[in-house]
Protein backbone atom coordinates (compact mmCIF):
# COMPACT_ATOMS: atom_id res chain seq x y z
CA UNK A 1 -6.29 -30.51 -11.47
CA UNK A 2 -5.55 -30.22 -7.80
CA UNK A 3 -7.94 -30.88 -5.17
CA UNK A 4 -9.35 -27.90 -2.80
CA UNK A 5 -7.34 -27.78 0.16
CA UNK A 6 -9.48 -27.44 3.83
CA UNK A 7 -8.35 -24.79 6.47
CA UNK A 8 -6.88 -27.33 8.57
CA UNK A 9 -4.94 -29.05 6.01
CA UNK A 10 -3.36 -26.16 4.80
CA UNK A 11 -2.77 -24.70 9.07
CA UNK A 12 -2.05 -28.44 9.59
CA UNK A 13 1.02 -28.49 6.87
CA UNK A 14 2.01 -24.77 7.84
CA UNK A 15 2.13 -24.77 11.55
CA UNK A 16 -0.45 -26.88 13.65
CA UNK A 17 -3.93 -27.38 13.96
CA UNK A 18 -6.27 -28.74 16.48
CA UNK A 19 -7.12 -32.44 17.22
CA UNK A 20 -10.45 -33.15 19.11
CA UNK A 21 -9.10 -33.02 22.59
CA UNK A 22 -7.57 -29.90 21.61
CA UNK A 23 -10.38 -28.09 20.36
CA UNK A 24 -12.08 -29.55 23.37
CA UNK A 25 -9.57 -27.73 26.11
CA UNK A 26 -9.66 -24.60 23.90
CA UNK A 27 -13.53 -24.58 24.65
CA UNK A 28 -12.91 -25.55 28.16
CA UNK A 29 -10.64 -22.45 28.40
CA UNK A 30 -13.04 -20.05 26.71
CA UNK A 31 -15.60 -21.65 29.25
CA UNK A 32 -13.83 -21.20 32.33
CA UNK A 33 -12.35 -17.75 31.28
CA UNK A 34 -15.36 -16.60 31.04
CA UNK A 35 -17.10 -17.58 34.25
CA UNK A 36 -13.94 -16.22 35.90
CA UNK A 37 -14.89 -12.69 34.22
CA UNK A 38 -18.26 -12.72 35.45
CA UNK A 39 -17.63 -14.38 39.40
CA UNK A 40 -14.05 -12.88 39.27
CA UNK A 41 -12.90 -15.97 40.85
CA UNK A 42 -9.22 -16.03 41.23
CA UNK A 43 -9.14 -19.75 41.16
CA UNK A 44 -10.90 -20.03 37.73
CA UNK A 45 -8.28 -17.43 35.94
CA UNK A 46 -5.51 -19.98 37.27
CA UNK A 47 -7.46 -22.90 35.57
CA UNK A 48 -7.69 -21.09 32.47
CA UNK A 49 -3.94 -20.14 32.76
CA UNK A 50 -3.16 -23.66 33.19
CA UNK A 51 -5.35 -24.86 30.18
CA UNK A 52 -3.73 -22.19 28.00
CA UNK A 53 -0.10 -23.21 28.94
CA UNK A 54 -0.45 -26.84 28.49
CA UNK A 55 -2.33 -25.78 25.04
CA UNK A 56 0.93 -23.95 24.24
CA UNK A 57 3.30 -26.76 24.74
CA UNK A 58 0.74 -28.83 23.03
CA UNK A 59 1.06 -26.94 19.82
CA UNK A 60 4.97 -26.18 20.28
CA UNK A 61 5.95 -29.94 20.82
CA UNK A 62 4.30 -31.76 17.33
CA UNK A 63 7.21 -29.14 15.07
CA UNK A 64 10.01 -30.04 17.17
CA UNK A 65 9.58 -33.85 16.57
CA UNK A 66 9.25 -33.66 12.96
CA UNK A 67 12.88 -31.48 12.75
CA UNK A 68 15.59 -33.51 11.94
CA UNK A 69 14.53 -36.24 10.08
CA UNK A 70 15.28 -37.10 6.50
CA UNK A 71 14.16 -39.27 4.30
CA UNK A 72 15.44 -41.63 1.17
CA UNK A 73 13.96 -43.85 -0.99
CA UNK A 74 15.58 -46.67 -2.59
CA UNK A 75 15.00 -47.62 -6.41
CA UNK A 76 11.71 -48.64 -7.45
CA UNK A 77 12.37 -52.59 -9.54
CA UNK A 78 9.61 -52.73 -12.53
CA UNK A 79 7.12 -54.97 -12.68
CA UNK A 80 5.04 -56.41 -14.83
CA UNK A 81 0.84 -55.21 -14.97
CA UNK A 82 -1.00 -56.86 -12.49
CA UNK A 83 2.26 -57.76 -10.16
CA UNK A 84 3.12 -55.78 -6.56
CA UNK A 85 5.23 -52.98 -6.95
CA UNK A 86 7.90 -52.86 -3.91
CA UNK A 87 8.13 -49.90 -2.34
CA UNK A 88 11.02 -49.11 0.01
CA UNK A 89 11.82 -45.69 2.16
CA UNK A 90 14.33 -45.32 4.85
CA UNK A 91 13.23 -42.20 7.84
CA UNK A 92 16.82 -41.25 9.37
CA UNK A 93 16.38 -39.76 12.94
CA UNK A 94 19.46 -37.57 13.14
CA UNK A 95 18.82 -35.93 16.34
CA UNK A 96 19.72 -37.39 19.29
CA UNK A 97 16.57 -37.91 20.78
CA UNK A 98 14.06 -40.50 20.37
CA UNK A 99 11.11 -39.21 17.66
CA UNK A 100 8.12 -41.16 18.77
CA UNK A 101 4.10 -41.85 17.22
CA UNK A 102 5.00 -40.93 13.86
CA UNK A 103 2.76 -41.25 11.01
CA UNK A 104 4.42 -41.47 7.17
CA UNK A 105 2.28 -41.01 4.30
CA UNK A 106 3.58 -42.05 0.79
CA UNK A 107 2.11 -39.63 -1.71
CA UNK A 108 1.43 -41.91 -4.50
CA UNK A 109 -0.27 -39.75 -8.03
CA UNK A 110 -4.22 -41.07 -8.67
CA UNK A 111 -3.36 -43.68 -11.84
CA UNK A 112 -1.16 -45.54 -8.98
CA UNK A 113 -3.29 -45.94 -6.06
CA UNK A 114 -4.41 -44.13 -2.74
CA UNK A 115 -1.59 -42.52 -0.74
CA UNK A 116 0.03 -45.50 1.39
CA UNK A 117 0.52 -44.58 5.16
CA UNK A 118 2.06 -46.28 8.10
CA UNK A 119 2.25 -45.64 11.97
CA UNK A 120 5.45 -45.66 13.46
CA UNK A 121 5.61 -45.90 17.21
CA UNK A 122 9.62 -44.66 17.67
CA UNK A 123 12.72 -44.51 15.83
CA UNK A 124 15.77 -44.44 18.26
CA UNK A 125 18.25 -41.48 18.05
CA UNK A 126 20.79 -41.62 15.55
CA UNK A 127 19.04 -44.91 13.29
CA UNK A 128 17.03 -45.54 10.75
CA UNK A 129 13.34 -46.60 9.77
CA UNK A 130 12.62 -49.22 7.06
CA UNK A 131 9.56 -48.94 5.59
CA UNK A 132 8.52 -51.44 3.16
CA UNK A 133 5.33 -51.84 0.98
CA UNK A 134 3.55 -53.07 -1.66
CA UNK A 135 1.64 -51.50 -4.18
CA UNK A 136 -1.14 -53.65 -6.43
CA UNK A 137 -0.48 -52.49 -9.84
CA UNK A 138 -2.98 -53.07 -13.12
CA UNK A 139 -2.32 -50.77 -15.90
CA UNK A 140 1.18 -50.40 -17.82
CA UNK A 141 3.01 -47.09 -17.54
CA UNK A 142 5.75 -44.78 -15.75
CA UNK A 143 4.81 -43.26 -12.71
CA UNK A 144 6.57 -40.42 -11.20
CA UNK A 145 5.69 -38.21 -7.56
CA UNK A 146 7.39 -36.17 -5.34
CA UNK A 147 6.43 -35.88 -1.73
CA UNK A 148 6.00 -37.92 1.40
CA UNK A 149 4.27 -36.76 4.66
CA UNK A 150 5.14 -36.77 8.15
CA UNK A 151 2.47 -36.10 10.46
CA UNK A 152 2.37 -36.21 14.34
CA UNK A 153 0.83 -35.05 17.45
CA UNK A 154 3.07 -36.16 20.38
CA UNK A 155 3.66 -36.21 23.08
CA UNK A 156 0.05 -34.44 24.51
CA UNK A 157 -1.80 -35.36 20.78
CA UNK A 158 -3.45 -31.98 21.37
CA UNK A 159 -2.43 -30.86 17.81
CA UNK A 160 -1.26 -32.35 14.27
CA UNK A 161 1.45 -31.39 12.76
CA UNK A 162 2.15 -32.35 9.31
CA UNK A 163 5.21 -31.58 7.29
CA UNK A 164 6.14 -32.34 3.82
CA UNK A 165 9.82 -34.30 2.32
CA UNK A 166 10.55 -33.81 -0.98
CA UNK A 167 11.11 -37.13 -1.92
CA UNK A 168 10.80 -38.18 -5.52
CA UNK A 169 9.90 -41.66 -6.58
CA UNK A 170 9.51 -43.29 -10.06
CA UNK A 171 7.55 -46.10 -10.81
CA UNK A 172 8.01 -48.37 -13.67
CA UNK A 173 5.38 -50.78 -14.85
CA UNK A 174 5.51 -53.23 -17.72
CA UNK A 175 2.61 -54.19 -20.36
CA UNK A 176 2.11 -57.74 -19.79
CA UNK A 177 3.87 -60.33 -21.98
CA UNK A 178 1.71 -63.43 -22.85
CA UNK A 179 3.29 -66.57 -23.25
CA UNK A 180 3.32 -67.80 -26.85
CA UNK A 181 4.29 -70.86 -28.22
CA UNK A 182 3.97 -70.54 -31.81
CA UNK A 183 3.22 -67.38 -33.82
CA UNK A 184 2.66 -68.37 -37.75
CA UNK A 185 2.60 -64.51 -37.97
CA UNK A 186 6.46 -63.96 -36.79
CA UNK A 187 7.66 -67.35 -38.34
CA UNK A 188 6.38 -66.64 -41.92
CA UNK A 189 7.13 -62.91 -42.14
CA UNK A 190 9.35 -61.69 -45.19
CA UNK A 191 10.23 -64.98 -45.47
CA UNK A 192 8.72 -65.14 -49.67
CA UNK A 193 9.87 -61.83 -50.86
CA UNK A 194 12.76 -60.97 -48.45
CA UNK A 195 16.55 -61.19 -50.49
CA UNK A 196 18.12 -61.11 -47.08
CA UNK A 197 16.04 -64.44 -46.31
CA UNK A 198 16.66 -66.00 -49.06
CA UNK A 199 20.32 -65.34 -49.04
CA UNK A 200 20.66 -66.67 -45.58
CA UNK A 201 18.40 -70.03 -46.70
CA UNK A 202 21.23 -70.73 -49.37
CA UNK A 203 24.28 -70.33 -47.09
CA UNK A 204 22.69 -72.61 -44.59
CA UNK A 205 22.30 -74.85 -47.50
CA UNK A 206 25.49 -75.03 -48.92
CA UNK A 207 28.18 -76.78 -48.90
CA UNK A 208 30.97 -75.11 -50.27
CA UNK A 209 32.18 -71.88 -49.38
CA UNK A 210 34.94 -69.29 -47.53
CA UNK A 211 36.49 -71.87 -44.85
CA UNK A 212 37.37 -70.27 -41.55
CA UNK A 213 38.63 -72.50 -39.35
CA UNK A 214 38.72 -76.07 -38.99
CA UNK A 215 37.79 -77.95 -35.86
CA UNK A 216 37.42 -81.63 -34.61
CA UNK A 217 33.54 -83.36 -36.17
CA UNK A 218 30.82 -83.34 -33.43
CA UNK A 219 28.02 -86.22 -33.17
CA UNK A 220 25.46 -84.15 -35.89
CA UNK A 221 27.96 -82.33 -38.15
CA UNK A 222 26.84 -82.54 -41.57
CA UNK A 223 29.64 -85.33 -43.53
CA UNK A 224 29.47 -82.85 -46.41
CA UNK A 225 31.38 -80.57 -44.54
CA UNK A 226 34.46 -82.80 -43.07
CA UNK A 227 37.67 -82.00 -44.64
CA UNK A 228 39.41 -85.01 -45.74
CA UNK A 229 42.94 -84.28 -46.65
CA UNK A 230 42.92 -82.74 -43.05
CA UNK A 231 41.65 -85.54 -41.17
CA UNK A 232 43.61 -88.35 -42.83
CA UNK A 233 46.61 -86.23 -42.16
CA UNK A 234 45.21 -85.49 -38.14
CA UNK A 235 44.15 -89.42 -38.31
CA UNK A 236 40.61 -87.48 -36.92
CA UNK A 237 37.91 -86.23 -38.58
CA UNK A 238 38.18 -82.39 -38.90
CA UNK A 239 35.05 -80.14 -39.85
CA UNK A 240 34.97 -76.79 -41.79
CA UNK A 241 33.60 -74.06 -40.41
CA UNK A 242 32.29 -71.64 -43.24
CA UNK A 243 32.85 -67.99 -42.92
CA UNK A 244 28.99 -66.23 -42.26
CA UNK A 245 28.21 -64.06 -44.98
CA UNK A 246 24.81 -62.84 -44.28
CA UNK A 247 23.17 -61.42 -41.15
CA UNK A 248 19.57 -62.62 -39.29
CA UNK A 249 16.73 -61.86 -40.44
CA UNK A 250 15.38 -58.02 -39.24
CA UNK A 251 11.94 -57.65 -38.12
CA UNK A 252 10.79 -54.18 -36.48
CA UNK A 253 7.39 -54.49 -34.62
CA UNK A 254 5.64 -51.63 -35.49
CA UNK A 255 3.21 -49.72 -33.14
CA UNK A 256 0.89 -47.21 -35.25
CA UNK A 257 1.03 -44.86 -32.16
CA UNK A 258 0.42 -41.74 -34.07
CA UNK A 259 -2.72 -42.45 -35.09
CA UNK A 260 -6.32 -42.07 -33.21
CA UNK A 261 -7.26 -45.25 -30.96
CA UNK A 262 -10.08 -46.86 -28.37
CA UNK A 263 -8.31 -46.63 -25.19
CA UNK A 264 -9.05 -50.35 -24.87
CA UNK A 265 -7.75 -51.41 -28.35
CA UNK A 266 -4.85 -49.55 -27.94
CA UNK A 267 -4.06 -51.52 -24.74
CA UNK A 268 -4.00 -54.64 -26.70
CA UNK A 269 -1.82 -53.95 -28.91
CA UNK A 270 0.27 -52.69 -26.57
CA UNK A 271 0.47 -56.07 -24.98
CA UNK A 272 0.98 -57.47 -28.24
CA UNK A 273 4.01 -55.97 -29.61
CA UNK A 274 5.63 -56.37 -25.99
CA UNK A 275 4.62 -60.22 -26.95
CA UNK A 276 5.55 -60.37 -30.47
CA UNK A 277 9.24 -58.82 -29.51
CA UNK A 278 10.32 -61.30 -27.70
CA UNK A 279 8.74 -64.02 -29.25
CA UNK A 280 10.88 -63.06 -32.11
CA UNK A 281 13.85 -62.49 -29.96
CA UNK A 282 13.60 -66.34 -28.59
CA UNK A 283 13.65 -67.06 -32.53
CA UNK A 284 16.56 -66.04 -32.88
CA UNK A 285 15.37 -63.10 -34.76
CA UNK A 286 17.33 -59.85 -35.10
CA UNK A 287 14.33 -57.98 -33.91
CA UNK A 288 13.69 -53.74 -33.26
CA UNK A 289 10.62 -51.81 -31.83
CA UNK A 290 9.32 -48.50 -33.95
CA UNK A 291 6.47 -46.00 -32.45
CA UNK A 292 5.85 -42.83 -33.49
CA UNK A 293 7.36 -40.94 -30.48
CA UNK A 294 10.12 -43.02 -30.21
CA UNK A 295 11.56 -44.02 -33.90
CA UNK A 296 13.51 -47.25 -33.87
CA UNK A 297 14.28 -49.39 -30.01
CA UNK A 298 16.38 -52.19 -28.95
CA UNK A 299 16.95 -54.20 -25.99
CA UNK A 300 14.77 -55.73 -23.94
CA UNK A 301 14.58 -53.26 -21.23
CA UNK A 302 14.44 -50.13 -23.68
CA UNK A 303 11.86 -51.79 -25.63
CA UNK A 304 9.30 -52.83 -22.01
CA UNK A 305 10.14 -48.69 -20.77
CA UNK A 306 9.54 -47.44 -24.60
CA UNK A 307 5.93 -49.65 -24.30
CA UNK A 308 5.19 -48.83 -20.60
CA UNK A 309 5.38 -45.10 -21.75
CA UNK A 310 3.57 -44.54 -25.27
CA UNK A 311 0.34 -42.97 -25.61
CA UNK A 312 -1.67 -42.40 -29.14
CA UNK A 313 -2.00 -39.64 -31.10
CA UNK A 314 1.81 -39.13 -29.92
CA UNK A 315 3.20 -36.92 -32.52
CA UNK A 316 5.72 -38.81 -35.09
CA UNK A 317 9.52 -38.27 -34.72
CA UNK A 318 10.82 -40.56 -37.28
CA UNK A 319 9.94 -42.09 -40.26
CA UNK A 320 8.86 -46.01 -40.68
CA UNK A 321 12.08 -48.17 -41.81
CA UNK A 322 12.39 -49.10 -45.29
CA UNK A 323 13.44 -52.52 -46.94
CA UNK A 324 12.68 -54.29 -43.49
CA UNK A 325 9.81 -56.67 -42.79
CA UNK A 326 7.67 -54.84 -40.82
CA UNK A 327 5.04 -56.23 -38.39
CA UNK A 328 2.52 -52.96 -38.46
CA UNK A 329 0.31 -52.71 -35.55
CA UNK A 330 -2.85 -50.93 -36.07
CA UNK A 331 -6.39 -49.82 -35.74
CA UNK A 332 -6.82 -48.24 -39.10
CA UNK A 333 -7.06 -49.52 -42.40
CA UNK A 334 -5.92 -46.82 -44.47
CA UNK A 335 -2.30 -47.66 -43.62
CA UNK A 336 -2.28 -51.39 -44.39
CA UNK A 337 -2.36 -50.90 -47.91
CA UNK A 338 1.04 -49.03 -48.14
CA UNK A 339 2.71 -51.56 -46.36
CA UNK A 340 6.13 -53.69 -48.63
CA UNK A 341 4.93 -57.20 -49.86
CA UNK A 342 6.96 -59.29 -47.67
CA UNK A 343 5.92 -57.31 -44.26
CA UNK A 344 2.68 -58.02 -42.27
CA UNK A 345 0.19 -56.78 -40.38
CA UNK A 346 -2.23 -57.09 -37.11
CA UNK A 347 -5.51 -55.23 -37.55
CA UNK A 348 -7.19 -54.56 -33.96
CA UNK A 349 -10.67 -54.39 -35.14
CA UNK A 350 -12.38 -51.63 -33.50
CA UNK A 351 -15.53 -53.64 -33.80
CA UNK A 352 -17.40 -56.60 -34.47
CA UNK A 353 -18.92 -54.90 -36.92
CA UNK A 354 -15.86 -53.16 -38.98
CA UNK A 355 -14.60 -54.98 -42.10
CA UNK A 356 -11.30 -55.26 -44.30
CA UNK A 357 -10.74 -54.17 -47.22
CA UNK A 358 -10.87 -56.98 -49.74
CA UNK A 359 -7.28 -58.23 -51.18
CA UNK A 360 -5.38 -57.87 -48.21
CA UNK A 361 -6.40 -60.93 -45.70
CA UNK A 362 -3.56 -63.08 -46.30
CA UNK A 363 -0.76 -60.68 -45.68
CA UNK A 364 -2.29 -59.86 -41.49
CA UNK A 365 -4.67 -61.44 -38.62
CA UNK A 366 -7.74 -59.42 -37.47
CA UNK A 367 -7.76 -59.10 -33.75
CA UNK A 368 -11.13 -59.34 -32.15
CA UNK A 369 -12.21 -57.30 -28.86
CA UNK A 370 -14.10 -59.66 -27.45
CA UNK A 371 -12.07 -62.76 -28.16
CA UNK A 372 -9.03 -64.28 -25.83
CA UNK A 373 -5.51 -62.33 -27.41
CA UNK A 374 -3.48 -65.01 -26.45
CA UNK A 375 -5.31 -67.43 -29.05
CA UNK A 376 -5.29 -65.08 -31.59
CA UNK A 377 -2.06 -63.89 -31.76
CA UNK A 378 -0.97 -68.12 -32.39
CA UNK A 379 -3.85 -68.28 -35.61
CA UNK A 380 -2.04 -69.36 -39.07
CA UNK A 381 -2.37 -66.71 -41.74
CA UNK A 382 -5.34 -67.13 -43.73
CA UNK A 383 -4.92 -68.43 -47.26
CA UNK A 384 -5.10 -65.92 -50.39
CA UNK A 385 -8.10 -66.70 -52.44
């Protein structure tokens, strides 16, 4: 929805339009003009003359300052929810005449903030004007906007003049990652029921297998692993290093973005998938992002743009991945049934009053509204009964 624009604005961004002192000489001149019609005093037409011409150059000046200049911005870094965005643009004066009292308004869009101006007293012919900012951020997303404004009135400041720069500018800003220490939830997942998992737990395990290479023992090496025909022929102990016949284990967080949430609610789990992901990255998990609108994301910086972007109710591109764990992030019950026996769930409780259906406590955590996320997201699963 845009916002009615006054007279002046839209004579102010088309041509010119008065400031105070010029409206004020413009009376002055209708004043004097017409006591020179009534007393047909010569000397009061030349006044009003006068008044008129310096109102001309007044309005003819403010366009011819503004010509000539261009404007860049330089890439926007991302940031994190609640940190400064840094906002740099660079005003070239390619005339080769001084531009002087300058004003340069940043058009940022509403979710951002207020449009960001700064006075600028003269850029020198043939230079450049760094402008630098910063811009308090506190909700997640990607924010995108096209225009900046110049606006003067020199040299008389008898009229504004205001002309727009296409000038486009994207912001990126991160859901916040909290800092976890433990998380029972990522550490236990398809850990049971997983073949992958369990394969992997036996080859860690063993002792005998494919050898690839052998190389000199280092203080921990297991002793069951030191080939001794090697090392009594080397006179130094000489490990075997088995050939890897199973992957890490796959987790995909989950984010039930096509379904129906509480702005709020939605918002926390939002900052808890970005949380979960790379608390299962630092554990050395092979770990993927799914949303609806997105299907299946990896990498770190893929996976902070996918979350900084999403919305609910997005409509579903691709399926959910089968024979992975899964760690399902929702706000509705229905779907937590459905989910593989060896994947798990968080359950952002709409309420204090909404309940879970019985049978399925020990496979997810409930997240409270009202109760610190951090703290919850490091609870040990509840027992089965």
């Amino acid at each position: 929805m845009k916002l009615p624009v006054s007279p002046t604005d839209w004579l102010e961004r088309r041509w010119v339009t008065p400031a105070y002192a010029g409206w004020l000489l413009l009376f002055l001149t209708l004043c004097f003009f017409g006591a020179a019609t009534n007393t047909m005093a010569g000397w009061l037409y030349v006044l009003s003359g006068l008044i008129i011409a310096l109102l001309f150059l007044g309005a003819w000046f403010p366009p011819q300052v503004l010509k000539r200049l261009a404007v860049e911005r330089l890439p926007i870094a991302p940031v994190s929810a609640g940190e400064d965005l840094t906002i740099t643009v660079l005003i070239r004066n390619h005339s080769g005449q001084a531009k002087t009292l300058l004003q340069a308004w940043d058009l940022l869009p509403p979710a951002l903030g207020r449009p960001q101006g700064q006075a600028i007293e003269a850029i020198p012919p043939q230079s450049i004007h760094r402008w630098s900012y910063y811009q308090p951020t506190s909700q997640r997303g990607i924010y995108r906007w096209q225009g900046l404004e110049l606006r003067t009135g020199a040299p008389l400041g008898l009229f504004w003049c205001r002309r727009r720069r296409p000038l486009s500018g994207k912001a990126v800003v991160y859901p916040q990652v909290l800092p976890l220490r433990q998380c029972p939830l990522i550490d236990v997942i398809g850990q049971e029921e997983n073949p992958q998992w369990q394969s992997q737990r036996r080859y860690q395990a063993a002792s005998e297998g494919v050898t690839k290479t052998l190389r000199p023992y280092r203080y921990g090496d297991s002793t069951r692993l030191i080939h001794w025909r090697s090392s009594a022929r080397l006179d130094i102990f000489q490990v075997r290093e088995l050939e890897v016949v199973t992957g890490g284990q796959d987790i995909v967080i989950t984010l039930d973005s096509g379904a129906d949430w509480a702005a709020d609610r939605f918002e926390q789990a939002v900052i808890a998938a970005a949380s979960l992901y790379f608390y299962a990255q630092r554990a050395q998990f092979n770990v993927k992002l799914w949303t609806a609108g997105t299907g299946l994301v990896a990498g770190n910086q893929a996976v902070l743009e996918t979350l900084a972007a999403v919305q609910f109710s997005e409509p579903a591109q691709t399926p959910l991945p089968q024979r992975i764990p899964l760690l399902w992030l929702t706000g509705n019950t229905d779907s937590l049934g459905q989910l593989s026996g060896y994947s798990r769930w968080l359950w952002f409780r709409p309420s204090s009053q909404a309940q879970l259906p019985p049978g399925l406590s020990h496979r997810g955590l409930i997240v409270d509204p009202d109760e610190n996320l951090t703290q919850q997201l490091q609870q040990p699963l509840p027992r089965p009964l």
